[in-house]
N, C-alpha and C. Protein backbone atom coordinates (compact mmCIF):
# COMPACT_ATOMS: atom_id res chain seq x y z
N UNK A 1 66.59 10.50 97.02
CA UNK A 1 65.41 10.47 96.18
C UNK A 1 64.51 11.64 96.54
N UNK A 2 63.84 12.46 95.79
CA UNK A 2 62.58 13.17 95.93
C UNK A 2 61.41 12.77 96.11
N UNK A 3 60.65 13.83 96.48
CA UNK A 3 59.15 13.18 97.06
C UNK A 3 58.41 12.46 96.20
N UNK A 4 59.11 13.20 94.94
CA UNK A 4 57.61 12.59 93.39
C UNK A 4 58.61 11.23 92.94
N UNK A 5 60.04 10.94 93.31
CA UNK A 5 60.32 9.78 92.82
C UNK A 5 59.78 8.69 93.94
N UNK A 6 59.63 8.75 95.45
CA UNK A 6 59.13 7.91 95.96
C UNK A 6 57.82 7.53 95.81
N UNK A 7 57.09 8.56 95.50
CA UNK A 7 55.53 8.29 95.04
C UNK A 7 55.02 7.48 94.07
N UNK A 8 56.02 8.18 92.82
CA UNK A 8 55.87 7.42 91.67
C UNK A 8 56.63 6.03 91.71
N UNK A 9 57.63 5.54 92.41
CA UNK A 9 58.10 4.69 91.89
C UNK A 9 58.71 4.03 93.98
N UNK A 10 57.53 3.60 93.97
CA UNK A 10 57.71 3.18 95.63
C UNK A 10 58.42 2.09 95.34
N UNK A 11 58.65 0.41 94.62
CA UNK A 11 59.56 -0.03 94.42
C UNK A 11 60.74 0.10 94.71
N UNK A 12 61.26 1.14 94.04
CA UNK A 12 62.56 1.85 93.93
C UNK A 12 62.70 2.21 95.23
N UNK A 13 61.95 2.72 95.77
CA UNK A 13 62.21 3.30 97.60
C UNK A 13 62.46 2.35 98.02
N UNK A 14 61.59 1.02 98.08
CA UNK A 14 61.89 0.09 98.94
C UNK A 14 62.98 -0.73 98.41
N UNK A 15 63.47 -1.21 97.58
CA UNK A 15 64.73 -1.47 97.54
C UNK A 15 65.89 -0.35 97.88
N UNK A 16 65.96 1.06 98.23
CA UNK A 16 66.65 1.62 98.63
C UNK A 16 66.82 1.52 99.90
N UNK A 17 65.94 1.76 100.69
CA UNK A 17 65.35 1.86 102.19
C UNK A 17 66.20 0.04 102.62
N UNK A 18 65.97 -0.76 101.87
CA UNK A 18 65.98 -2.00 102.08
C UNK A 18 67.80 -2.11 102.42
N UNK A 19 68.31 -1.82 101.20
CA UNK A 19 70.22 -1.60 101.20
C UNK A 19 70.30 -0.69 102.08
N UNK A 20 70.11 0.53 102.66
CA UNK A 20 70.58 0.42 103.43
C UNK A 20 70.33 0.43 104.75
N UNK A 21 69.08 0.04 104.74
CA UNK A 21 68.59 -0.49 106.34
C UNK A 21 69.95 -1.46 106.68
N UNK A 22 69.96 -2.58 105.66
CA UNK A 22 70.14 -3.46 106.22
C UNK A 22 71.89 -3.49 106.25
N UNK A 23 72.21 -2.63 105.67
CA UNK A 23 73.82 -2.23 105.75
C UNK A 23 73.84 -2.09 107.59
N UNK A 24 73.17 -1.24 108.35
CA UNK A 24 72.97 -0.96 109.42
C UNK A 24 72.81 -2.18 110.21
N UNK A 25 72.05 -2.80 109.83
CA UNK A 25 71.15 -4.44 110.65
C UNK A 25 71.97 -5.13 110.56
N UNK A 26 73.50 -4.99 109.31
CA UNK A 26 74.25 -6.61 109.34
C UNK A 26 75.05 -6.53 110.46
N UNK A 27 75.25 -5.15 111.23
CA UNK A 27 76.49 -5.27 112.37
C UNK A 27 75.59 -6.47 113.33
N UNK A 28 74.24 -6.15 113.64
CA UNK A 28 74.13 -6.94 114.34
C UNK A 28 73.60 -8.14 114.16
N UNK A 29 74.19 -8.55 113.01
CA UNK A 29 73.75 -9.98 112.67
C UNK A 29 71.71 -10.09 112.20
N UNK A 30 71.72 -9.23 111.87
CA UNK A 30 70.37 -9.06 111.76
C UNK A 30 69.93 -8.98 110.28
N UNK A 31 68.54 -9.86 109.34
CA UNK A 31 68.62 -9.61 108.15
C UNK A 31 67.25 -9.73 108.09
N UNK A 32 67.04 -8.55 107.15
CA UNK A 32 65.49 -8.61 106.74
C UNK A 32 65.27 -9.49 105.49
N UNK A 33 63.95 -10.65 105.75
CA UNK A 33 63.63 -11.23 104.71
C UNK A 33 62.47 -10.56 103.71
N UNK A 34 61.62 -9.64 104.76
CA UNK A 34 60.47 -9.32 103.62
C UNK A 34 60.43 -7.46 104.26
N UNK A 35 59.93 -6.28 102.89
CA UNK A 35 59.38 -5.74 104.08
C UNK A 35 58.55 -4.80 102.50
N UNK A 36 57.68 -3.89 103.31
CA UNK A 36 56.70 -3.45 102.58
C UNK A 36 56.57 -1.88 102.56
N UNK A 37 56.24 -0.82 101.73
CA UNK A 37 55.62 -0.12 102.00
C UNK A 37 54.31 0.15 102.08
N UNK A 38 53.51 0.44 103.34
CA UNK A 38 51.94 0.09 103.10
C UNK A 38 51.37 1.47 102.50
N UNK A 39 51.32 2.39 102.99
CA UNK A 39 51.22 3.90 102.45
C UNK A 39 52.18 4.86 102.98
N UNK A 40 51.93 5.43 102.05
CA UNK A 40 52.50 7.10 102.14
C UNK A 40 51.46 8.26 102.31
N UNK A 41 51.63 8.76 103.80
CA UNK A 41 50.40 9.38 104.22
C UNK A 41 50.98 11.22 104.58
N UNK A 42 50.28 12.21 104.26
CA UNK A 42 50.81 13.24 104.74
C UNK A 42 50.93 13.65 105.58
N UNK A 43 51.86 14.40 106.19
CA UNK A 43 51.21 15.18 107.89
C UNK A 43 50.72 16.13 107.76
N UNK A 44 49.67 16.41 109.14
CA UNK A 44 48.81 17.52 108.84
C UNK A 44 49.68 19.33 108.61
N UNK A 45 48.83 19.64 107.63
CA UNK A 45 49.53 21.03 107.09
C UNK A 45 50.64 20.64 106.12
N UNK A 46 50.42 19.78 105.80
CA UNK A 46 51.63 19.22 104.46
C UNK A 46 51.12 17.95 103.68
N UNK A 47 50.37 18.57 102.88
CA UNK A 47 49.13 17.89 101.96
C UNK A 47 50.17 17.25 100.63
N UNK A 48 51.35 17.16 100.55
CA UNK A 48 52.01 16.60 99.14
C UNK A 48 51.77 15.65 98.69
N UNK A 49 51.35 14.67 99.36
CA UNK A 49 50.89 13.03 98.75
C UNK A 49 49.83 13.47 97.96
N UNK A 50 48.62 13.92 98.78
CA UNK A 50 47.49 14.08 98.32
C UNK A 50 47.29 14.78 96.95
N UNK A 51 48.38 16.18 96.80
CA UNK A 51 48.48 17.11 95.77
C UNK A 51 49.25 15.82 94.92
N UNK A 52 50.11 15.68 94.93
CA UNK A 52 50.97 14.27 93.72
C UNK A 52 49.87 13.35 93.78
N UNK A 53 48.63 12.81 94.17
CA UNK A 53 47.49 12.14 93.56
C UNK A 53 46.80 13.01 92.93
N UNK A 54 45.92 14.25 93.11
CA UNK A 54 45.75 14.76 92.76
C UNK A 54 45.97 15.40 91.24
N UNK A 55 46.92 15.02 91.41
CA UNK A 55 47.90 15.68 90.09
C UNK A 55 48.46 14.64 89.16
N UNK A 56 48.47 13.20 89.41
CA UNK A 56 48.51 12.22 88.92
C UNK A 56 46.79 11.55 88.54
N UNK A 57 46.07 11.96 89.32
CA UNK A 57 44.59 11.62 88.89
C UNK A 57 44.17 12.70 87.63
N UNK A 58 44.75 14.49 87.74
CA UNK A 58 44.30 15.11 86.67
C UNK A 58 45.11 14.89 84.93
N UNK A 59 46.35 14.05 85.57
CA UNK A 59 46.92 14.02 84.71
C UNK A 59 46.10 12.33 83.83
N UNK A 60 45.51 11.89 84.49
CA UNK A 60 45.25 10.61 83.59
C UNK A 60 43.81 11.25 83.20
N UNK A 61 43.26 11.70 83.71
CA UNK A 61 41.97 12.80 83.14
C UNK A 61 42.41 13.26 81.99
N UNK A 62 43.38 13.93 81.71
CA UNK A 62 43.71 15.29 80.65
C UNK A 62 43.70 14.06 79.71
N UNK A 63 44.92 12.63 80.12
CA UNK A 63 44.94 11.45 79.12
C UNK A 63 43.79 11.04 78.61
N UNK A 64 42.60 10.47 79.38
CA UNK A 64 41.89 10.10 78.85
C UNK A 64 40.89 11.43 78.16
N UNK A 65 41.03 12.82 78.22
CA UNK A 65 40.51 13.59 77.51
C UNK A 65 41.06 13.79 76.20
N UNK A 66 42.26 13.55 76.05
CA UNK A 66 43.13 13.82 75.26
C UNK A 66 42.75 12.53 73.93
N UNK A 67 42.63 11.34 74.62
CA UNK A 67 41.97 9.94 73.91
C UNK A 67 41.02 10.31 73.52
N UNK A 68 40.14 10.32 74.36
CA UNK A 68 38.78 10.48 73.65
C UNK A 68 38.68 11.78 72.71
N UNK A 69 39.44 12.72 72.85
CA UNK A 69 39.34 13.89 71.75
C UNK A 69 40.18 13.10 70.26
N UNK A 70 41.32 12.86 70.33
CA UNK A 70 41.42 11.90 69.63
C UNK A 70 40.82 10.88 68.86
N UNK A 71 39.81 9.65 69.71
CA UNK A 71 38.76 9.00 69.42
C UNK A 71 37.96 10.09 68.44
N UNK A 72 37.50 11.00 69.18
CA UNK A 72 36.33 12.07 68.41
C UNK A 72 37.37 12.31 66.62
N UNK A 73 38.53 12.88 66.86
CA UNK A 73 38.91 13.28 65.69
C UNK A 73 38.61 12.17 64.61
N UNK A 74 38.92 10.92 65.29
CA UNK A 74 39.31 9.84 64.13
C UNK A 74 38.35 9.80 63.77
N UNK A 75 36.48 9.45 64.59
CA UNK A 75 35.69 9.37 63.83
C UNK A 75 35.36 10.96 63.22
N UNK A 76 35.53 11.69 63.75
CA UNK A 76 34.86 13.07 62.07
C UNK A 76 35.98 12.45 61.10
N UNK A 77 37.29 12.48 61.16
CA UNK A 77 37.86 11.84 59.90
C UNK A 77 37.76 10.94 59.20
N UNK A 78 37.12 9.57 59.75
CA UNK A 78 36.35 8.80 59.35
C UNK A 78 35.30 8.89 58.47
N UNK A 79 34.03 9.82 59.14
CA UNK A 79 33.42 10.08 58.69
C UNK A 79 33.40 10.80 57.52
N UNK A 80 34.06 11.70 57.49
CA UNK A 80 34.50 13.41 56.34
C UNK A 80 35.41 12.30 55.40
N UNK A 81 36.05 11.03 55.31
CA UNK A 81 36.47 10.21 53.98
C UNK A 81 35.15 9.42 54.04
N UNK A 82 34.19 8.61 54.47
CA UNK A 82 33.27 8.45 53.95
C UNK A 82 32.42 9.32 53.39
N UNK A 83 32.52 10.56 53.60
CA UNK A 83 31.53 11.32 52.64
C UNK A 83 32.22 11.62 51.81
N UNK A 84 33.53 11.85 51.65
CA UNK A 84 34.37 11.98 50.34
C UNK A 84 34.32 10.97 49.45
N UNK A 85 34.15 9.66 49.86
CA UNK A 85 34.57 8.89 49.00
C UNK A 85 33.05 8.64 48.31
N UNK A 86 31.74 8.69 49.14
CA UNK A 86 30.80 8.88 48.85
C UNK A 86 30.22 10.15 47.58
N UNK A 87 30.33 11.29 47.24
CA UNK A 87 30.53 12.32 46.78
C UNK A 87 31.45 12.09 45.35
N UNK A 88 32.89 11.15 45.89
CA UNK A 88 33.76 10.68 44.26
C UNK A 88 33.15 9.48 43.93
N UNK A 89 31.94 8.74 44.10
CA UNK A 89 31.37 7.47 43.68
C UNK A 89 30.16 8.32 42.93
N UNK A 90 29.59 9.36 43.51
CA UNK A 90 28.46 10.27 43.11
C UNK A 90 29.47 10.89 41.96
N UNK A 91 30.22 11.39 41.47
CA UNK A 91 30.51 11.95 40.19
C UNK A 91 30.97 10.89 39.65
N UNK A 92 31.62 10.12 39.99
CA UNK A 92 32.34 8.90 38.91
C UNK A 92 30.69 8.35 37.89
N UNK A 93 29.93 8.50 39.22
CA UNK A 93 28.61 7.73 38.37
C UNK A 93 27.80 8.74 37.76
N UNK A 94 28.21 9.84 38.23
CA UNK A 94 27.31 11.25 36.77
C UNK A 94 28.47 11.16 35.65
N UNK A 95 29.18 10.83 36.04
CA UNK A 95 30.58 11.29 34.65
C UNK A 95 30.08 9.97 33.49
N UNK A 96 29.66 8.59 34.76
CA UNK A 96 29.63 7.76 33.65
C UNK A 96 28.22 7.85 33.01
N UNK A 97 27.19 8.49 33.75
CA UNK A 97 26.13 8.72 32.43
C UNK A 97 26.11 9.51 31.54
N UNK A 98 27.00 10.43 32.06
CA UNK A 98 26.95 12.21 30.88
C UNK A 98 27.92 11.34 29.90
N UNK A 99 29.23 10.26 30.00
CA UNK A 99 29.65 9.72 29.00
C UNK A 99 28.67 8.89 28.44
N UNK A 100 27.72 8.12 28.85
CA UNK A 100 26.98 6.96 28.00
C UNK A 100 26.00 8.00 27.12
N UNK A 101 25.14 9.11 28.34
CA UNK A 101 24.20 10.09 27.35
C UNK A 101 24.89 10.70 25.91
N UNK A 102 26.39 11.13 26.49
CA UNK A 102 27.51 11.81 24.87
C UNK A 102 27.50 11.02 23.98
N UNK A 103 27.31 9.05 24.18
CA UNK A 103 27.26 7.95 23.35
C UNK A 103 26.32 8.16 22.53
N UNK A 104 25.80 7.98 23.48
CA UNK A 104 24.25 7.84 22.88
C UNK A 104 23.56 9.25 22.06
N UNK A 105 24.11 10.41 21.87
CA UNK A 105 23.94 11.35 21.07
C UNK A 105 24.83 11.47 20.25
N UNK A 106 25.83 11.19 20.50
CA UNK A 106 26.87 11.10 19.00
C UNK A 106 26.48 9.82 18.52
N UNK A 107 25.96 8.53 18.44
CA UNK A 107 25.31 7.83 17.55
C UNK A 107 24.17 7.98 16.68
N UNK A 108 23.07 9.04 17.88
CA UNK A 108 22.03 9.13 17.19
C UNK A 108 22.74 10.30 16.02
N UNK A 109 23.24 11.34 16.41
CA UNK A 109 24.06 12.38 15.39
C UNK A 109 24.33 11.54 14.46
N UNK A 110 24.87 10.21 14.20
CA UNK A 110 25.49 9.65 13.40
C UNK A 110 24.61 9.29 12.07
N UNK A 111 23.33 8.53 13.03
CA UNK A 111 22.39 7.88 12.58
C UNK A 111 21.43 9.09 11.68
N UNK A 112 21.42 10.02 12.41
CA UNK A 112 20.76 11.10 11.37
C UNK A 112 21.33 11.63 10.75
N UNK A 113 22.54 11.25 10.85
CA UNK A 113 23.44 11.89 9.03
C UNK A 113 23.25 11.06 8.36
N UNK A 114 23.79 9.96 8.73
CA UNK A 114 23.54 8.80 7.46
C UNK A 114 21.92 8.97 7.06
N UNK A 115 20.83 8.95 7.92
CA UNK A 115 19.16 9.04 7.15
C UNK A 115 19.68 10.59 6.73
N UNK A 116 20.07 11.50 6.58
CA UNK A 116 20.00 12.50 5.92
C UNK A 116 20.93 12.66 4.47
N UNK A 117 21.89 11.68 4.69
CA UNK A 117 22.48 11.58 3.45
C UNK A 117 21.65 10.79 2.99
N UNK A 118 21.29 9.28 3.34
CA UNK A 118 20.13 8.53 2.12
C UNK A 118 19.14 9.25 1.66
N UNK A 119 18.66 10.21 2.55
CA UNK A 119 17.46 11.13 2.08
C UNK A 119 17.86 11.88 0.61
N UNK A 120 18.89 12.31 0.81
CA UNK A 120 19.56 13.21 -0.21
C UNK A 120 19.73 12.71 -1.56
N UNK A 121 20.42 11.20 -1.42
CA UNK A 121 20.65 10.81 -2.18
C UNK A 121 19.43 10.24 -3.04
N UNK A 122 18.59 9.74 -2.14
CA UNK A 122 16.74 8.95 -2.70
C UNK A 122 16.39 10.49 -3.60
N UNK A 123 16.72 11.38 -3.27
CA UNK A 123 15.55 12.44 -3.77
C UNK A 123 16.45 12.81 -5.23
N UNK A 124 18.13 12.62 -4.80
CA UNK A 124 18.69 12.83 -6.61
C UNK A 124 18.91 12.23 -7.11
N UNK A 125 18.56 10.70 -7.14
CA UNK A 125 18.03 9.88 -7.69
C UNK A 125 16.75 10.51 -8.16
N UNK A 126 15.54 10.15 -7.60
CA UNK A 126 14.14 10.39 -8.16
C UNK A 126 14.13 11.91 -9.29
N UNK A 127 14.82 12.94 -9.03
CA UNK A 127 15.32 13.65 -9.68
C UNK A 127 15.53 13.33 -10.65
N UNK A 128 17.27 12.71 -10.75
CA UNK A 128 17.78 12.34 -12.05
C UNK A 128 16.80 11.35 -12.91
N UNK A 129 15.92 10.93 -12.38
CA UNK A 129 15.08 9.77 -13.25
C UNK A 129 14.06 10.63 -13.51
N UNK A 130 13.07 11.97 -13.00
CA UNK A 130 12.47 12.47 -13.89
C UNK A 130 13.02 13.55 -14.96
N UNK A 131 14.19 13.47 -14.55
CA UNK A 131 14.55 14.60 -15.42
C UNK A 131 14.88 13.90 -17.10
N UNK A 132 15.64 12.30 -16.77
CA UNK A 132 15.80 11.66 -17.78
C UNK A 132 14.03 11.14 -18.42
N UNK A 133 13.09 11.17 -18.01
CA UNK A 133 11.96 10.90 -18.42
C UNK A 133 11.34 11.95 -18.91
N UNK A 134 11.71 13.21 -18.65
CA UNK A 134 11.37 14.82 -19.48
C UNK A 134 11.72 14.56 -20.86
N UNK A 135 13.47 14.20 -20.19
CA UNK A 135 14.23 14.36 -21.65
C UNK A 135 13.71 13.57 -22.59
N UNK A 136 13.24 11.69 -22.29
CA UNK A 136 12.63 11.22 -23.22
C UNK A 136 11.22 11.81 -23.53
N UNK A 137 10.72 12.58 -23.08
CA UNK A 137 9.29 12.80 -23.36
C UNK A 137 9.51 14.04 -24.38
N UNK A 138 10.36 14.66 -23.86
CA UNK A 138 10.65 16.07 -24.81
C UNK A 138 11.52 15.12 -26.36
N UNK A 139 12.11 14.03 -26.08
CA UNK A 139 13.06 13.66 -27.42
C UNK A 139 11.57 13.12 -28.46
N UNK A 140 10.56 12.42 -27.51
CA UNK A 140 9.54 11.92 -28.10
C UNK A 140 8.88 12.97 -29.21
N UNK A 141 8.28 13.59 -28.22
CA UNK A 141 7.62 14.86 -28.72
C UNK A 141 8.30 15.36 -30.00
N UNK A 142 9.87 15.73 -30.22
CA UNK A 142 10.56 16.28 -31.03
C UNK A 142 10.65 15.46 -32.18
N UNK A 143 10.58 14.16 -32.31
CA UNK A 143 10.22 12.82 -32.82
C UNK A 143 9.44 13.18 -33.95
N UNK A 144 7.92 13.20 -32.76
CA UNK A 144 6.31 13.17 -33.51
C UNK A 144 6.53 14.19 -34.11
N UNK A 145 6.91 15.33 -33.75
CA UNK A 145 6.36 16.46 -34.52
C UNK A 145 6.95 16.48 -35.94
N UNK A 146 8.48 15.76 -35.77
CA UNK A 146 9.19 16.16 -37.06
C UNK A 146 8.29 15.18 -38.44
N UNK A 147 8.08 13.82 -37.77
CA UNK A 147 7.42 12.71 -38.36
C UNK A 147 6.24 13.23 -38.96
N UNK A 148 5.34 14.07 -37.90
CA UNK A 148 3.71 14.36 -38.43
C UNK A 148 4.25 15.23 -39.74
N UNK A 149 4.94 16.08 -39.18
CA UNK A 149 5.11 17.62 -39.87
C UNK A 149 5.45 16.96 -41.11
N UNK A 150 6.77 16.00 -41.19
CA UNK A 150 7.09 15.55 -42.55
C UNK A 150 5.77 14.61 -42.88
N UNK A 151 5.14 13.72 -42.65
CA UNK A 151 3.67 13.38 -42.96
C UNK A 151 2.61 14.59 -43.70
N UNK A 152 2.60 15.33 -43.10
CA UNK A 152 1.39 16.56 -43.39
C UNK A 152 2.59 16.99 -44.60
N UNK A 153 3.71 17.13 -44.60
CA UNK A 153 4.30 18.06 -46.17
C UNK A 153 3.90 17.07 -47.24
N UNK A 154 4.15 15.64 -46.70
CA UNK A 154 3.69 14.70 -47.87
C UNK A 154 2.68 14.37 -48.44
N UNK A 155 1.50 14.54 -47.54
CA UNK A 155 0.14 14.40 -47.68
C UNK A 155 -0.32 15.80 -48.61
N UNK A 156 0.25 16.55 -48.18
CA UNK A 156 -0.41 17.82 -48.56
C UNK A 156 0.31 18.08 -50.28
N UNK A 157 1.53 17.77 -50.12
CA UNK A 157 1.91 17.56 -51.74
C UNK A 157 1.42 16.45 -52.44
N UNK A 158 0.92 15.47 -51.86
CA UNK A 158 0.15 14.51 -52.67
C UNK A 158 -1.00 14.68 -53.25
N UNK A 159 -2.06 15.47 -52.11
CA UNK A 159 -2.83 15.72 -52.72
C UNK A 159 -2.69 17.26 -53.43
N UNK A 160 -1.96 17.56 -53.59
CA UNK A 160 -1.71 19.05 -54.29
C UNK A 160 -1.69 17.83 -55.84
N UNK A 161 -0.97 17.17 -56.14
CA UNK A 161 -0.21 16.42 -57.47
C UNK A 161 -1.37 15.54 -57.56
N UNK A 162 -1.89 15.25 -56.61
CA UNK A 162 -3.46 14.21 -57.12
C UNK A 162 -4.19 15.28 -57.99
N UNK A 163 -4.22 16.49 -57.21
CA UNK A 163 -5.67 17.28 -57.64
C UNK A 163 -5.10 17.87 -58.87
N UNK A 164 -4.04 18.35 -59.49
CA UNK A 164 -2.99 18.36 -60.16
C UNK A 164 -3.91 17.39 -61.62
N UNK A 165 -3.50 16.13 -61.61
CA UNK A 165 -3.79 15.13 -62.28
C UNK A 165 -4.95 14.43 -62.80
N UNK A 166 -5.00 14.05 -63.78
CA UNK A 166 -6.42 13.84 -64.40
C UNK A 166 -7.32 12.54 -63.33
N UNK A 167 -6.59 11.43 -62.94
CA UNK A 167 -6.63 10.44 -62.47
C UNK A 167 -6.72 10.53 -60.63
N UNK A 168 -7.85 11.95 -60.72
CA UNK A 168 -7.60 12.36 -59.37
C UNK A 168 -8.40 11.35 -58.22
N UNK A 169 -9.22 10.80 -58.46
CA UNK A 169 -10.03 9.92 -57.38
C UNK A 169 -9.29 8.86 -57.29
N UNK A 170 -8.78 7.97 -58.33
CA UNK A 170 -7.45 6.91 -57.95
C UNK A 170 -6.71 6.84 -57.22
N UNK A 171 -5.88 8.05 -57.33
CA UNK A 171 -5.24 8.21 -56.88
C UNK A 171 -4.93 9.09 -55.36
N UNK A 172 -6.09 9.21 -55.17
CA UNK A 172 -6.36 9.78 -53.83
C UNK A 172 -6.58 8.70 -53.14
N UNK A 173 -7.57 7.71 -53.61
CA UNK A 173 -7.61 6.47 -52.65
C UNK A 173 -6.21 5.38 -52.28
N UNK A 174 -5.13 5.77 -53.35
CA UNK A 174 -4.19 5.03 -53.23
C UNK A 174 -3.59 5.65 -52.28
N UNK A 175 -3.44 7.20 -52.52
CA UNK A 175 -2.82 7.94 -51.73
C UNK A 175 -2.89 7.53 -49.90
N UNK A 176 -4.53 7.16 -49.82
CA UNK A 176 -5.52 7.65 -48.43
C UNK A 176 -4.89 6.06 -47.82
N UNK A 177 -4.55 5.47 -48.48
CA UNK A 177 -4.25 3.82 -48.28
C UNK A 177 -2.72 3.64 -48.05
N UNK A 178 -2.02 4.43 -49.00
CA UNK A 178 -0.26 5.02 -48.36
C UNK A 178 -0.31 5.66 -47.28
N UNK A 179 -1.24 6.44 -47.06
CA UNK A 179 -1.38 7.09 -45.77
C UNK A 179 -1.25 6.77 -44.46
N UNK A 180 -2.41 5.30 -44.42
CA UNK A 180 -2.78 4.94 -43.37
C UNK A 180 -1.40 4.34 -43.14
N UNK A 181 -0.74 3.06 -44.45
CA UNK A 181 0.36 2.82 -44.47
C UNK A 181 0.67 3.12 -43.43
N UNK A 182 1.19 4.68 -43.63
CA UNK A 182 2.19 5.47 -43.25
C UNK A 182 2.64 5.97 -41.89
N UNK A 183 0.82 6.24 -41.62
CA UNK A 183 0.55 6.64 -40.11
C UNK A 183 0.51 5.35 -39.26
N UNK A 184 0.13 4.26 -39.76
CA UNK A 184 0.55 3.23 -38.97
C UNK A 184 1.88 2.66 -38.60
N UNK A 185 2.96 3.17 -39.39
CA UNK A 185 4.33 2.75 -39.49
C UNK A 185 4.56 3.84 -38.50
N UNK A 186 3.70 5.47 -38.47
CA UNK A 186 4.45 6.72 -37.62
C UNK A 186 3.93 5.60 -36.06
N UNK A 187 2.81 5.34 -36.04
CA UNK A 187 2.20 4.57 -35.00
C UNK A 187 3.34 3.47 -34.11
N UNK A 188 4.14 2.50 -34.87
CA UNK A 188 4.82 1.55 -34.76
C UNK A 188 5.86 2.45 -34.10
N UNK A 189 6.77 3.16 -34.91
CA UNK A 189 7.60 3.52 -34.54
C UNK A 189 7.46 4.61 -33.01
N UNK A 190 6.62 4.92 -33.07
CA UNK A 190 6.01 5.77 -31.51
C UNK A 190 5.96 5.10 -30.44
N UNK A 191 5.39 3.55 -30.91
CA UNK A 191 5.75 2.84 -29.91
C UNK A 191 7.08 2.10 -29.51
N UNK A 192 7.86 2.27 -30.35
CA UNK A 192 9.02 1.41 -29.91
C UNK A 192 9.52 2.66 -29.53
N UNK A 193 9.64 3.69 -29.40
CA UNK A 193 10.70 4.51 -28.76
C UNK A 193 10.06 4.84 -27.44
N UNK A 194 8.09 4.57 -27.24
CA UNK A 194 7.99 4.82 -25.84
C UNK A 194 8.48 3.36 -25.07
């Protein structure tokens, strides 16, 4: 065995040490029941125990540096996915207002087409209804005038053929009395077409 296997693994020594001590001890009837190693001490100017502790103490150092650097990594990685996941909860929740705000402006877009088409439509309507109220006012007009105008040719040849005639005051009053007739019938009819 070597120095670093007895160190490390004193067990093992002493069951070696033990076979064949006692290979030696059976000539003389002799048997070990217990035995121990208590330490392993150096002699002076030959420090190897001490250096193999030494070196077994830096080595559980480097371990537990090695852990705890470890430890350290896990939490920044820890940490660096909580801020990630923090950061994708922060856009998931801007994405979902810039989608509700896009809602909510493509409805109102919606809503002001439709009031801009009713608008459109209210005003060609009101349109088409004054334009049809021109037309009756202009058909009116075209009406009266033809009515008066033929009135005044009749009146005016009547009394041309009254004054004409011997029987002119008679017949002027009959005339003035067809007249009114007449203008009251233009009257009637003015009103039924307004």
């Amino acid at each position: 065995m070597t120095m670093e296997e007895i160190f490390k693994g004193t067990k093992e020594f002493k069951h070696e040490v033990f076979g064949k001590v006692q290979l030696e001890l059976n000539q003389f009837g002799l048997y070990i029941y217990n035995a121990n190693v208590k330490q392993l001490v150096d002699v002076r100017g030959h420090e190897y125990f001490s250096y193999l502790g030494q070196k077994t103490q830096m080595e559980i150092i480097a371990i537990q540096r090695e852990g705890e650097g470890k430890k350290e990594e896990i939490n920044v990685k820890a940490k660096v996915k909580i801020y990630e996941n923090l950061r994708e909860a922060e856009v998931a929740e801007a994405n979902a207002e810039l989608a509700q705000k896009k809602a909510g402006w493509t409805q109102a877009s919606r809503v002001a087409e439709v009031e801009s088409e009713k608008a459109v439509a209210l005003r060609d309507a009101e349109l088409q209804r004054e334009v049809e109220r021109m037309n009756a006012l202009a058909t009116t007009e075209k009406l009266k005038a033809e009515l008066l105008t033929k009135a005044s040719v009749e009146y005016d040849t009547k009394v041309y053929n009254l004054n004409c005639s011997s029987q002119l005051g008679e017949s002027i009053s009959n005339f003035n009395l067809g007249f009114v007739d007449f203008h009251l019938e233009i009257d009637w009819l003015m009103n039924a077409i307004d």
